[in-house]
C-alpha atoms as a PDB file:
ATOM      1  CA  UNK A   1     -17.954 110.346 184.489  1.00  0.00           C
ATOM      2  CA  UNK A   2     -20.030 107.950 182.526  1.00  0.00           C
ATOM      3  CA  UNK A   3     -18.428 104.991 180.944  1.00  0.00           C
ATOM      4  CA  UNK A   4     -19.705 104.565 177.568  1.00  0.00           C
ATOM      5  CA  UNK A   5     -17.779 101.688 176.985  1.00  0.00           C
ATOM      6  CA  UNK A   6     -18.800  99.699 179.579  1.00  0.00           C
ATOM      7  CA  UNK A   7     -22.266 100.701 179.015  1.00  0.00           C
ATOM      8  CA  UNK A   8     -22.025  99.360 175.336  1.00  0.00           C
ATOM      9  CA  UNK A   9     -20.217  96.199 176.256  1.00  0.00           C
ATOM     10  CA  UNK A  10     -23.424  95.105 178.937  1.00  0.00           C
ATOM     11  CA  UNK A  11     -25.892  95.925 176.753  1.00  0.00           C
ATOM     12  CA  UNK A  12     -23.955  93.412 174.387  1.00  0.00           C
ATOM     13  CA  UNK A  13     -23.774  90.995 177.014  1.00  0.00           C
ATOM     14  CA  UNK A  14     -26.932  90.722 177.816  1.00  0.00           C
ATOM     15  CA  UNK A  15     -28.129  90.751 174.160  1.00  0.00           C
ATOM     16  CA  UNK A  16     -26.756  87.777 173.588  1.00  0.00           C
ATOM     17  CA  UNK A  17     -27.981  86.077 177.217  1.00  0.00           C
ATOM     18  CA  UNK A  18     -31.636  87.357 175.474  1.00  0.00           C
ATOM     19  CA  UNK A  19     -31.466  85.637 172.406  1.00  0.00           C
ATOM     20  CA  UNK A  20     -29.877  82.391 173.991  1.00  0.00           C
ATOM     21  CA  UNK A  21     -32.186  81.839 176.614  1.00  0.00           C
ATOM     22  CA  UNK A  22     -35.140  82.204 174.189  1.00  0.00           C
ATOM     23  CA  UNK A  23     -33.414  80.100 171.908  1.00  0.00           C
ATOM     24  CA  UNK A  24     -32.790  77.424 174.921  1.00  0.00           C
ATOM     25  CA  UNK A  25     -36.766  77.791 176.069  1.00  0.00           C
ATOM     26  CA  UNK A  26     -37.790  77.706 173.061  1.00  0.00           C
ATOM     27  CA  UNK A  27     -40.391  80.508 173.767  1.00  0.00           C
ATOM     28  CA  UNK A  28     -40.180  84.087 174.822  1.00  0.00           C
ATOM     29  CA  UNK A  29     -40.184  87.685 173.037  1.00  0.00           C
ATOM     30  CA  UNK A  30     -36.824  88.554 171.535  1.00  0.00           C
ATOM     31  CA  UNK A  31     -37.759  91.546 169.140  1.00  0.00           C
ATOM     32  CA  UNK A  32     -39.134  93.830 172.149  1.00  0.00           C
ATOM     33  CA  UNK A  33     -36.451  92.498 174.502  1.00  0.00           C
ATOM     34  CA  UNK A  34     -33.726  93.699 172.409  1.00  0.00           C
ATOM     35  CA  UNK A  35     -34.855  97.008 171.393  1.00  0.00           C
ATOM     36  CA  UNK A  36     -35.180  97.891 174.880  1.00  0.00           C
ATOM     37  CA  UNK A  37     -31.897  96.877 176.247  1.00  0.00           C
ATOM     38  CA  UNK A  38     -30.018 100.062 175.949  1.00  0.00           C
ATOM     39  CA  UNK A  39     -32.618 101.484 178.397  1.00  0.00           C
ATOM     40  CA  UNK A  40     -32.875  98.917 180.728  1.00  0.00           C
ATOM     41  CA  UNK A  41     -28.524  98.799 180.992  1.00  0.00           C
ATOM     42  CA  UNK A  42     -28.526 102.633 181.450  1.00  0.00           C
ATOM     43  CA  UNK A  43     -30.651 102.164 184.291  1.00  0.00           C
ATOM     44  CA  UNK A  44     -29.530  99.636 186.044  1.00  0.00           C
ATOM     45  CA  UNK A  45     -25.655 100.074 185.448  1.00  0.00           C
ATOM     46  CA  UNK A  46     -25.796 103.879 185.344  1.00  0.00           C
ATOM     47  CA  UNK A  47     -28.635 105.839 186.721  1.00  0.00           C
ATOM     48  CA  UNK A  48     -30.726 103.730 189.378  1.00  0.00           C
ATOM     49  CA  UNK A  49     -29.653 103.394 193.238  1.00  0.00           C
ATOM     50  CA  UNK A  50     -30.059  99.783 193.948  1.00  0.00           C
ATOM     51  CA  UNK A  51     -28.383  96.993 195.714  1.00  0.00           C
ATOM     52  CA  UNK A  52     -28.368  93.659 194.583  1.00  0.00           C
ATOM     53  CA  UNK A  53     -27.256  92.143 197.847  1.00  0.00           C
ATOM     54  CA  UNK A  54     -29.562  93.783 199.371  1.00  0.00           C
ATOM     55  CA  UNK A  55     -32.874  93.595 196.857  1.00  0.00           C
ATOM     56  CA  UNK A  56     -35.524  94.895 199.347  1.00  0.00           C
ATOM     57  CA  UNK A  57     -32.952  97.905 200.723  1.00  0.00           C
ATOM     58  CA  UNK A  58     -34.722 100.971 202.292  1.00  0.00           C
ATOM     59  CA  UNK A  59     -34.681 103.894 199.790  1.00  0.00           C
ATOM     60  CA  UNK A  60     -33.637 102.125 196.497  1.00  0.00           C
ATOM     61  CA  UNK A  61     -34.976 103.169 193.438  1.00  0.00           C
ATOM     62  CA  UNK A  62     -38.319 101.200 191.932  1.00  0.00           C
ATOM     63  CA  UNK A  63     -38.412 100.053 188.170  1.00  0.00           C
ATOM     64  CA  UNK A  64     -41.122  98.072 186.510  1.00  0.00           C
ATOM     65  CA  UNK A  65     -41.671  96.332 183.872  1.00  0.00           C
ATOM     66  CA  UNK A  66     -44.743  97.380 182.242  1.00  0.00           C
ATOM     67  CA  UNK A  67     -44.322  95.471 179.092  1.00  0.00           C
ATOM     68  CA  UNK A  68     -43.378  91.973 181.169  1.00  0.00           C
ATOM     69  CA  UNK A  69     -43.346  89.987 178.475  1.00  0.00           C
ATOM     70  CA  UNK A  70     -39.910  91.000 177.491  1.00  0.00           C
ATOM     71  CA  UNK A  71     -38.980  89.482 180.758  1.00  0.00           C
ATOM     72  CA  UNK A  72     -35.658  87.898 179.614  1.00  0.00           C
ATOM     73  CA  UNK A  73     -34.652  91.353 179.517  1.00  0.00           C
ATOM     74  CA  UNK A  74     -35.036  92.031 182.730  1.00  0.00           C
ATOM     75  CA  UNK A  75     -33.900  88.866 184.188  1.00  0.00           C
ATOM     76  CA  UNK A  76     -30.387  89.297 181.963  1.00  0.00           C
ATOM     77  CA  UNK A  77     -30.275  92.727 183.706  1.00  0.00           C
ATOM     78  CA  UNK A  78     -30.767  91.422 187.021  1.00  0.00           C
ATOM     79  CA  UNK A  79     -28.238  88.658 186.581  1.00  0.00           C
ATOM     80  CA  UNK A  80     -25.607  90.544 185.440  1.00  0.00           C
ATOM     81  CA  UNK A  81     -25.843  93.062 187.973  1.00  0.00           C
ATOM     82  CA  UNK A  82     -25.588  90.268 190.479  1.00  0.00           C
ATOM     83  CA  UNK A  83     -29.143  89.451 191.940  1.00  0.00           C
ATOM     84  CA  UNK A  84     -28.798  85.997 190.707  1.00  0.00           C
ATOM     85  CA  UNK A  85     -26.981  82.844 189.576  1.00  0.00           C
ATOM     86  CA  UNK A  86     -26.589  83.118 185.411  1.00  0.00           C
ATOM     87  CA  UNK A  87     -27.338  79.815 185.212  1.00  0.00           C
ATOM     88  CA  UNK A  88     -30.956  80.558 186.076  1.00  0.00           C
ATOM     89  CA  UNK A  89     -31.471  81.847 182.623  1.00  0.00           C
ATOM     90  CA  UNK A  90     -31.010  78.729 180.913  1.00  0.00           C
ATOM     91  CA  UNK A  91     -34.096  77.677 182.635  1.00  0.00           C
ATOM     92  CA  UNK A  92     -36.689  80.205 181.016  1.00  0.00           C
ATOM     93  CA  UNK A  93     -39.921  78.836 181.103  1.00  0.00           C
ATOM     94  CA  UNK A  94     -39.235  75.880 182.144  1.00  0.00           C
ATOM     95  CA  UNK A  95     -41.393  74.016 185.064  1.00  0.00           C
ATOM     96  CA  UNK A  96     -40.686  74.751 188.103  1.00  0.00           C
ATOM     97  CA  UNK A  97     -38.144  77.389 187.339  1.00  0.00           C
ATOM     98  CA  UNK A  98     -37.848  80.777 188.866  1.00  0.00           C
ATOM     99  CA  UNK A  99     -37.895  82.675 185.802  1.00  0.00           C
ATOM    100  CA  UNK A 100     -41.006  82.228 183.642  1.00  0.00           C
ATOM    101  CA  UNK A 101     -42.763  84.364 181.125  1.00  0.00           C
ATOM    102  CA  UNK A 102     -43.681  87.462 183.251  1.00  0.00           C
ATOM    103  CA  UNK A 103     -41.860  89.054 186.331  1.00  0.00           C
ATOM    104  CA  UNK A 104     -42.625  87.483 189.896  1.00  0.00           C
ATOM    105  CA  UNK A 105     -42.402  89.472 192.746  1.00  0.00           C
ATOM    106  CA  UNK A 106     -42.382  86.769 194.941  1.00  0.00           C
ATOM    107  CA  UNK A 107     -39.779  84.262 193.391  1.00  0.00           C
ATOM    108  CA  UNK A 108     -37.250  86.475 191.699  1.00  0.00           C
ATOM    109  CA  UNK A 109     -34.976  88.509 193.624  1.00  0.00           C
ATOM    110  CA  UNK A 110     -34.884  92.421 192.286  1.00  0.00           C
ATOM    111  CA  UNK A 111     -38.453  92.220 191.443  1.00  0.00           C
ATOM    112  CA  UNK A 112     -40.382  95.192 192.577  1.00  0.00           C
ATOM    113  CA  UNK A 113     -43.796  94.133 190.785  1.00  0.00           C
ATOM    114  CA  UNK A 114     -45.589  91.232 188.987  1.00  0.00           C
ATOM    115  CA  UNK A 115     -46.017  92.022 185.443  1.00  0.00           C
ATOM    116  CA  UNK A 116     -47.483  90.811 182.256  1.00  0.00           C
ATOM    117  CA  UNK A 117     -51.139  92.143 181.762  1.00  0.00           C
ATOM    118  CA  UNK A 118     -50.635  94.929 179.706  1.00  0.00           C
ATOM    119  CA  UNK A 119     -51.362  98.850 181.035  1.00  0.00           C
ATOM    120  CA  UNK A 120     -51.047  98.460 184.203  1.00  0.00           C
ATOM    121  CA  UNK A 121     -47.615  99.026 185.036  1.00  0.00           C
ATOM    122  CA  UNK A 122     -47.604 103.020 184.989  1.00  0.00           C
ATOM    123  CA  UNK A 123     -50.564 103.092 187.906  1.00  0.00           C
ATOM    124  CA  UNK A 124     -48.566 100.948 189.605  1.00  0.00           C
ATOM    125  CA  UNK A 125     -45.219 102.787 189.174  1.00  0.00           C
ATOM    126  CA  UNK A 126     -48.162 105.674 190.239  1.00  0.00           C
ATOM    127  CA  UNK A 127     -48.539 104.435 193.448  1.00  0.00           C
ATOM    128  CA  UNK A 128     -44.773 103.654 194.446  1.00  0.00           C
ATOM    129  CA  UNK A 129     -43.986 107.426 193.155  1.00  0.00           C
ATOM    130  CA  UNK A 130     -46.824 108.982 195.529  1.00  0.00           C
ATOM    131  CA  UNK A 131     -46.032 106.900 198.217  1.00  0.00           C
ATOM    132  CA  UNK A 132     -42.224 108.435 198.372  1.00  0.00           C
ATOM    133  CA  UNK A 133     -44.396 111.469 198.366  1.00  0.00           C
ATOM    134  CA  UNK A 134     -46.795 110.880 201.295  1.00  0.00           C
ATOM    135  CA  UNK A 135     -43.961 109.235 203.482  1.00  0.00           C
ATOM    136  CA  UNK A 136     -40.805 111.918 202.471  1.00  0.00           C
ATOM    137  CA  UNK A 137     -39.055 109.067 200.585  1.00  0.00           C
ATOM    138  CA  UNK A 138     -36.254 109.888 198.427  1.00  0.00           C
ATOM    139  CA  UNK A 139     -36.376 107.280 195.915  1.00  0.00           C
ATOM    140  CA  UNK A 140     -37.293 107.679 192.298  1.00  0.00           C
ATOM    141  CA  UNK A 141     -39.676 105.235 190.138  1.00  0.00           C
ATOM    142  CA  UNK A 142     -38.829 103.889 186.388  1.00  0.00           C
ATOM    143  CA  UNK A 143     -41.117 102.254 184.520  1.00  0.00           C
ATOM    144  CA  UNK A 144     -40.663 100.993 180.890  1.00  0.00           C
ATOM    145  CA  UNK A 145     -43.616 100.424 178.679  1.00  0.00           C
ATOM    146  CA  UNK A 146     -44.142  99.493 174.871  1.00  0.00           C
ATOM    147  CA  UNK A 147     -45.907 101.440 172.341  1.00  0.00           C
ATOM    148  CA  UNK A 148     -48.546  99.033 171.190  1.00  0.00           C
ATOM    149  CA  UNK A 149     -49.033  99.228 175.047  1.00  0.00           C
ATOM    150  CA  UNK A 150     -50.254 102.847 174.701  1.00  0.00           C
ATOM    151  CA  UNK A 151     -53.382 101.840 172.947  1.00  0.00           C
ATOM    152  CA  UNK A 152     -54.854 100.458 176.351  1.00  0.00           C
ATOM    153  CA  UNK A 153     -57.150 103.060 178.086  1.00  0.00           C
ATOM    154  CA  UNK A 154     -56.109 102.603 181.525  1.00  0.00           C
ATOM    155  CA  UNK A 155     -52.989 103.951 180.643  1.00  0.00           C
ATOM    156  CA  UNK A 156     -54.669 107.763 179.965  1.00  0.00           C
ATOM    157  CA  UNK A 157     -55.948 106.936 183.344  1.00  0.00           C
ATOM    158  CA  UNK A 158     -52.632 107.051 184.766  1.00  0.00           C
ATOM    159  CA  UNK A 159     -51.568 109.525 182.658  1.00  0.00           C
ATOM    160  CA  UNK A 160     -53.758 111.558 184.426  1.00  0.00           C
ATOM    161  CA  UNK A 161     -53.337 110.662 187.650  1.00  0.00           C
ATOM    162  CA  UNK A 162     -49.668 111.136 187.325  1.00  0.00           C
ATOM    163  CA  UNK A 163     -49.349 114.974 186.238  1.00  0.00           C
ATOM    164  CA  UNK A 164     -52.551 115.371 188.688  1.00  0.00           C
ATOM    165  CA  UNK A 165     -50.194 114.762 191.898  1.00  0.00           C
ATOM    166  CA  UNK A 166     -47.184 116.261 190.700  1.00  0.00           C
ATOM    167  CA  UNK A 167     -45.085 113.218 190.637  1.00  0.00           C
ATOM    168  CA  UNK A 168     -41.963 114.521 189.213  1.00  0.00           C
ATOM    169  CA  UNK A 169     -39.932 111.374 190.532  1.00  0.00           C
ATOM    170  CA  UNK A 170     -41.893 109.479 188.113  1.00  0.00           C
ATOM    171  CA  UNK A 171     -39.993 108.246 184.893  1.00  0.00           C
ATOM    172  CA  UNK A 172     -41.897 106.380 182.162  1.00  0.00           C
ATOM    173  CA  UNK A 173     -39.700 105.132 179.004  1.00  0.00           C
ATOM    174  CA  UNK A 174     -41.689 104.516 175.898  1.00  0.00           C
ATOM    175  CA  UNK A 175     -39.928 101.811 173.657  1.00  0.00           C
ATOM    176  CA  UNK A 176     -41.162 103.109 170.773  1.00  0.00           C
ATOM    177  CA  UNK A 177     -39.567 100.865 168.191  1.00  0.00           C
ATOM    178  CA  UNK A 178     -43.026 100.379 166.024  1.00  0.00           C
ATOM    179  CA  UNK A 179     -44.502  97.196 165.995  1.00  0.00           C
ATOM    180  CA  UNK A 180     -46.420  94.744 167.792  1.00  0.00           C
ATOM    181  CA  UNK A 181     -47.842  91.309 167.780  1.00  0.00           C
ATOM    182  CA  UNK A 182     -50.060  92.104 164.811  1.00  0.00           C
ATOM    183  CA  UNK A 183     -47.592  94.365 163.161  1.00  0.00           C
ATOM    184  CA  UNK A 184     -47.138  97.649 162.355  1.00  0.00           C
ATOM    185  CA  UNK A 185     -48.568 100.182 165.589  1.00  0.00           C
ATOM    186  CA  UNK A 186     -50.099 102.769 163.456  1.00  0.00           C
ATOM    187  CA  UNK A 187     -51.712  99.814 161.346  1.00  0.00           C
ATOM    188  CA  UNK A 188     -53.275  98.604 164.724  1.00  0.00           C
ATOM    189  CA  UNK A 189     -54.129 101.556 166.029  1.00  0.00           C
ATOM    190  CA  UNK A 190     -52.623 104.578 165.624  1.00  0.00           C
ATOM    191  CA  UNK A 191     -51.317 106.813 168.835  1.00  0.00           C
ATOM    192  CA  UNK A 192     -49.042 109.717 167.486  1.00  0.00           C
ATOM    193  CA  UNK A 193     -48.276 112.072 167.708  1.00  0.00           C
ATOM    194  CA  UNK A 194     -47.366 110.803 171.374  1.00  0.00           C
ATOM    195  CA  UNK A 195     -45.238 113.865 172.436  1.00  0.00           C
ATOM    196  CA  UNK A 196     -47.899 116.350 172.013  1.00  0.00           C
ATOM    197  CA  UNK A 197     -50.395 113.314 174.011  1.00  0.00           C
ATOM    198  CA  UNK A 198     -48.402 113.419 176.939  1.00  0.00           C
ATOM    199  CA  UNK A 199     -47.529 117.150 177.144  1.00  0.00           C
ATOM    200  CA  UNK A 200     -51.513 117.563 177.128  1.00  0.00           C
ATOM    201  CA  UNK A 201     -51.749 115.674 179.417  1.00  0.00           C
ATOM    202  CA  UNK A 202     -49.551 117.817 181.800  1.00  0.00           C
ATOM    203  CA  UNK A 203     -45.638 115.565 181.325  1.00  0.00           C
ATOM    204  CA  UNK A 204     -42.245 116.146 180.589  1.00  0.00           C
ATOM    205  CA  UNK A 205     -41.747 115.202 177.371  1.00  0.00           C
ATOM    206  CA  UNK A 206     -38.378 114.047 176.340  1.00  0.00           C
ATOM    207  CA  UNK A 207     -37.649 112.149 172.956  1.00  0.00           C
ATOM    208  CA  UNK A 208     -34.723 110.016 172.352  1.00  0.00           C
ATOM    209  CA  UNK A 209     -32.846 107.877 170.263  1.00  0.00           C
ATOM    210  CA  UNK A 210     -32.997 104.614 172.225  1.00  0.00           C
ATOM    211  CA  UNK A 211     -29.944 103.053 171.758  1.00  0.00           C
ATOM    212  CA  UNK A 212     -27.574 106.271 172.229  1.00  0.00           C
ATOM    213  CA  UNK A 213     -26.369 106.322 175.659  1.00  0.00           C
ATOM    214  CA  UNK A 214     -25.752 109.526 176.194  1.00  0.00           C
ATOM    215  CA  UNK A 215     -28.695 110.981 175.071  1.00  0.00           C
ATOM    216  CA  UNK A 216     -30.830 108.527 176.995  1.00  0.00           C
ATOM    217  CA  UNK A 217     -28.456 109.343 180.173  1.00  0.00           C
ATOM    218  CA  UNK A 218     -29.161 113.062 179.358  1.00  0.00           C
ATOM    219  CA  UNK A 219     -32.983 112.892 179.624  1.00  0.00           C
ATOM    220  CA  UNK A 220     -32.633 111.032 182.998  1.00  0.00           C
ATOM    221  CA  UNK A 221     -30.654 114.087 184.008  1.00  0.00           C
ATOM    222  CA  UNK A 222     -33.216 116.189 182.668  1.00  0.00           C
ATOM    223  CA  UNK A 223     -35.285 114.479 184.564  1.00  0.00           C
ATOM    224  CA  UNK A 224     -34.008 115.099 187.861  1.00  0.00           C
ATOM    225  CA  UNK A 225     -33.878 118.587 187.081  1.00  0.00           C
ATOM    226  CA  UNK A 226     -37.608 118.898 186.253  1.00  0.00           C
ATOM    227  CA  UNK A 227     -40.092 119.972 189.171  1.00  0.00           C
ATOM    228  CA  UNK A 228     -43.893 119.578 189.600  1.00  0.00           C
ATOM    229  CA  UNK A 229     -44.451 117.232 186.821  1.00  0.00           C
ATOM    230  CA  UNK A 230     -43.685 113.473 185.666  1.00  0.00           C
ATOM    231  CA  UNK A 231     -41.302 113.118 183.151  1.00  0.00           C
ATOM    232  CA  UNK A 232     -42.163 110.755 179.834  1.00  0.00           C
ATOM    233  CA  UNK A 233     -39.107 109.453 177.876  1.00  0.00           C
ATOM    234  CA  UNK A 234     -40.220 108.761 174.318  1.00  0.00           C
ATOM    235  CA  UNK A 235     -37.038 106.429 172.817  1.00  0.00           C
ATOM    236  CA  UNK A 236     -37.031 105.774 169.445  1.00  0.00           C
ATOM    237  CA  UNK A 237     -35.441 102.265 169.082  1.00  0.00           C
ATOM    238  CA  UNK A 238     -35.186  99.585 166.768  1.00  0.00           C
ATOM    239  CA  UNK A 239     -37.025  95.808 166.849  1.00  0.00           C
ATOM    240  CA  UNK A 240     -34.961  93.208 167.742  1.00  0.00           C
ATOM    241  CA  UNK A 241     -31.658  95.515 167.208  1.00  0.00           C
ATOM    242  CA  UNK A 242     -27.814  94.350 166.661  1.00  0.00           C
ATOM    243  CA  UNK A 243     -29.455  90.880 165.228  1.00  0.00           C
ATOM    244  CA  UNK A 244     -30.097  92.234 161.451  1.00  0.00           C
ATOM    245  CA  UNK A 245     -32.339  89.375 160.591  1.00  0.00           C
ATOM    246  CA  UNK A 246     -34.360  89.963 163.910  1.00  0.00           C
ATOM    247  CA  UNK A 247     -34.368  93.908 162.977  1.00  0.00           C
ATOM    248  CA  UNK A 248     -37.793  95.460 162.185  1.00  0.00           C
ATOM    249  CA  UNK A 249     -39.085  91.977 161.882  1.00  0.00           C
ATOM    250  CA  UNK A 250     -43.078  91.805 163.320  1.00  0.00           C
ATOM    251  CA  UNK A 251     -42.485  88.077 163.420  1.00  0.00           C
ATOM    252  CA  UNK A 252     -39.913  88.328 165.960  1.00  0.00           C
ATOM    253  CA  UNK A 253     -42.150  89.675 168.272  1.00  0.00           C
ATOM    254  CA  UNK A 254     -42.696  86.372 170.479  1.00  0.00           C
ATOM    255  CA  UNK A 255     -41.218  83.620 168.305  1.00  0.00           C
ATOM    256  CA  UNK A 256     -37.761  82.243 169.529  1.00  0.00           C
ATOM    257  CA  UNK A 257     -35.159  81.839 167.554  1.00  0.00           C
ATOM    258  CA  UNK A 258     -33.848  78.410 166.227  1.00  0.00           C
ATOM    259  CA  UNK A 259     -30.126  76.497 167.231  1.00  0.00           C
ATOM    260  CA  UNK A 260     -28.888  78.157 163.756  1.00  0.00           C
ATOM    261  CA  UNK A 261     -30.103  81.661 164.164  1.00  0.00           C
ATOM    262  CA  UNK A 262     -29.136  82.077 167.703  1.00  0.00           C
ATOM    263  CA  UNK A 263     -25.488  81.031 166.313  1.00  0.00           C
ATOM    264  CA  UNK A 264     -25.582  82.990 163.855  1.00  0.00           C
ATOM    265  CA  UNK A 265     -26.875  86.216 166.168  1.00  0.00           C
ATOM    266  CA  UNK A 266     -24.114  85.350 168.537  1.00  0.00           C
ATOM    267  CA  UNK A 267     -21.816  85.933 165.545  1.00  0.00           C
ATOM    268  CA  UNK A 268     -22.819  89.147 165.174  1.00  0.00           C
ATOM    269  CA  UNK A 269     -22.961  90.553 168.156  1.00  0.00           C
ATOM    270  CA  UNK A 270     -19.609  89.588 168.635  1.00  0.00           C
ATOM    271  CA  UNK A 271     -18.425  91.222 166.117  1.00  0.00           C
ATOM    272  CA  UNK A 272     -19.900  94.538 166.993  1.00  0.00           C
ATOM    273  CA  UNK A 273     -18.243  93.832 170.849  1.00  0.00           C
ATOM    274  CA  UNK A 274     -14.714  93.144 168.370  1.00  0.00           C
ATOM    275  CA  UNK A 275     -15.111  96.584 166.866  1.00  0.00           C
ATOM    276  CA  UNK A 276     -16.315  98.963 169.515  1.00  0.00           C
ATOM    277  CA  UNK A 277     -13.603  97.337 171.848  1.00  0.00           C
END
């Protein structure tokens, strides 16, 4: 049975863990962090097999982190399922630190890939997902990418080299929450309508609301059900969401928050914990 709840309450938790360790670095990307968080809790506290005292376990599911600049994301994940200390995430970016800007494979516990340079996650999560293939693995391979990401080539390349080896225990999420850097997606350059892309390109095609649990959960299970092809999760989320003044902001993108507005995002999200409690 899936706990909705609890679900709700992490995703919380580590909203507020986002937004303070930006606050505390004084650099990061808060907007794309939060709009994925829904996603990245449902995966790693409901639907992926992985052990956190054990981070490089035989047969444990892969996720990465396409779009690694949303790194505190993933590093509040990680911590809160137990790979780490919490009090590493007061350190963000600073020197010397084991959390920095983009994912390490080498320094951070739970890491299954470096990260950062945008496009290149899905070939990667390619070649984890074909490897289970070639070698009779049973373990299945997330990866979460942005939309503004979509508008580098190599990704098509992928694409097509996913559907072209049949790897249906290959998950992609798009966070499709609409803006980048430079603003609005479809000002930058345009990429719907992305369901039809994908199914031409021989996917699954799921679309989502990304911050409903259930129906994310649902596609996962969908997912698993699907043979012979690579399933693409298109979630429909919001910019920095639960923060209102963060919400569908472009300048939010990679600018930390100050001492005042990270109190006054705390605030809020504790108030939405007070009411769905």
């Amino acid at each position: 049975m899936v706990n909705i709840p609890y679900l709700k309450s992490t995703a919380n938790a580590i909203r507020k863990d986002i937004v303070q360790m930006i606050c505390a670095s004084k650099s990061g990307h808060p907007g794309g962090s939060l709009s994925s968080a829904d996603i990245m809790t449902t995966l790693y506290f409901h639907e992926m097999n992985v052990d956190p005292k054990n981070p490089k376990m035989d047969g444990r599911d892969r996720f990465i982190l396409s779009k690694g600049h949303v790194a505190p994301l993933l590093y509040a994940a990680l911590a809160h399922k137990g790979y780490f200390d919490r009090e590493e995430l007061w350190k963000l970016r600073k020197f010397g630190a084991m959390l920095q800007g983009h994912p390490d494979l080498k320094r951070i516990p739970g890491v299954d890939i470096s990260s950062g340079s945008l496009g290149q996650g899905l070939s990667v999560a390619n070649g984890m997902a074909l490897s289970a293939k070639i070698y009779g693995e049973n373990y299945r391979t997330y990866v979460l990418m942005g939309d503004g990401e979509l508008q580098e080539g190599q990704v098509w390349e992928a694409a097509m080299t996913s559907a072209h080896y049949k790897l249906d225990n290959l998950v992609a999420f798009v966070d499709a929450n609409g803006l980048q850097i430079d603003g609005n997606v479809e000002d930058v350059m345009g990429i719907e309508p992305l369901d039809k892309k994908w199914e031409s390109f021989g996917w699954n095609v799921l679309k989502v609301d990304g911050h409903d649990f259930e129906q994310i959960i649902g596609a996962l299970d969908k997912a698993k059900e699907t043979k012979g092809k690579p399933t693409m999760i298109i979630a429909k989320t919001t910019k920095g969401k639960g923060i209102s003044f963060m919400e569908n902001v472009c300048e939010f993108h990679g600018v930390a928050p100050t001492e005042e507005e990270t109190q006054k995002a705390i605030a809020e999200l504790q108030l939405v914990e007070q009411i769905e409690s």
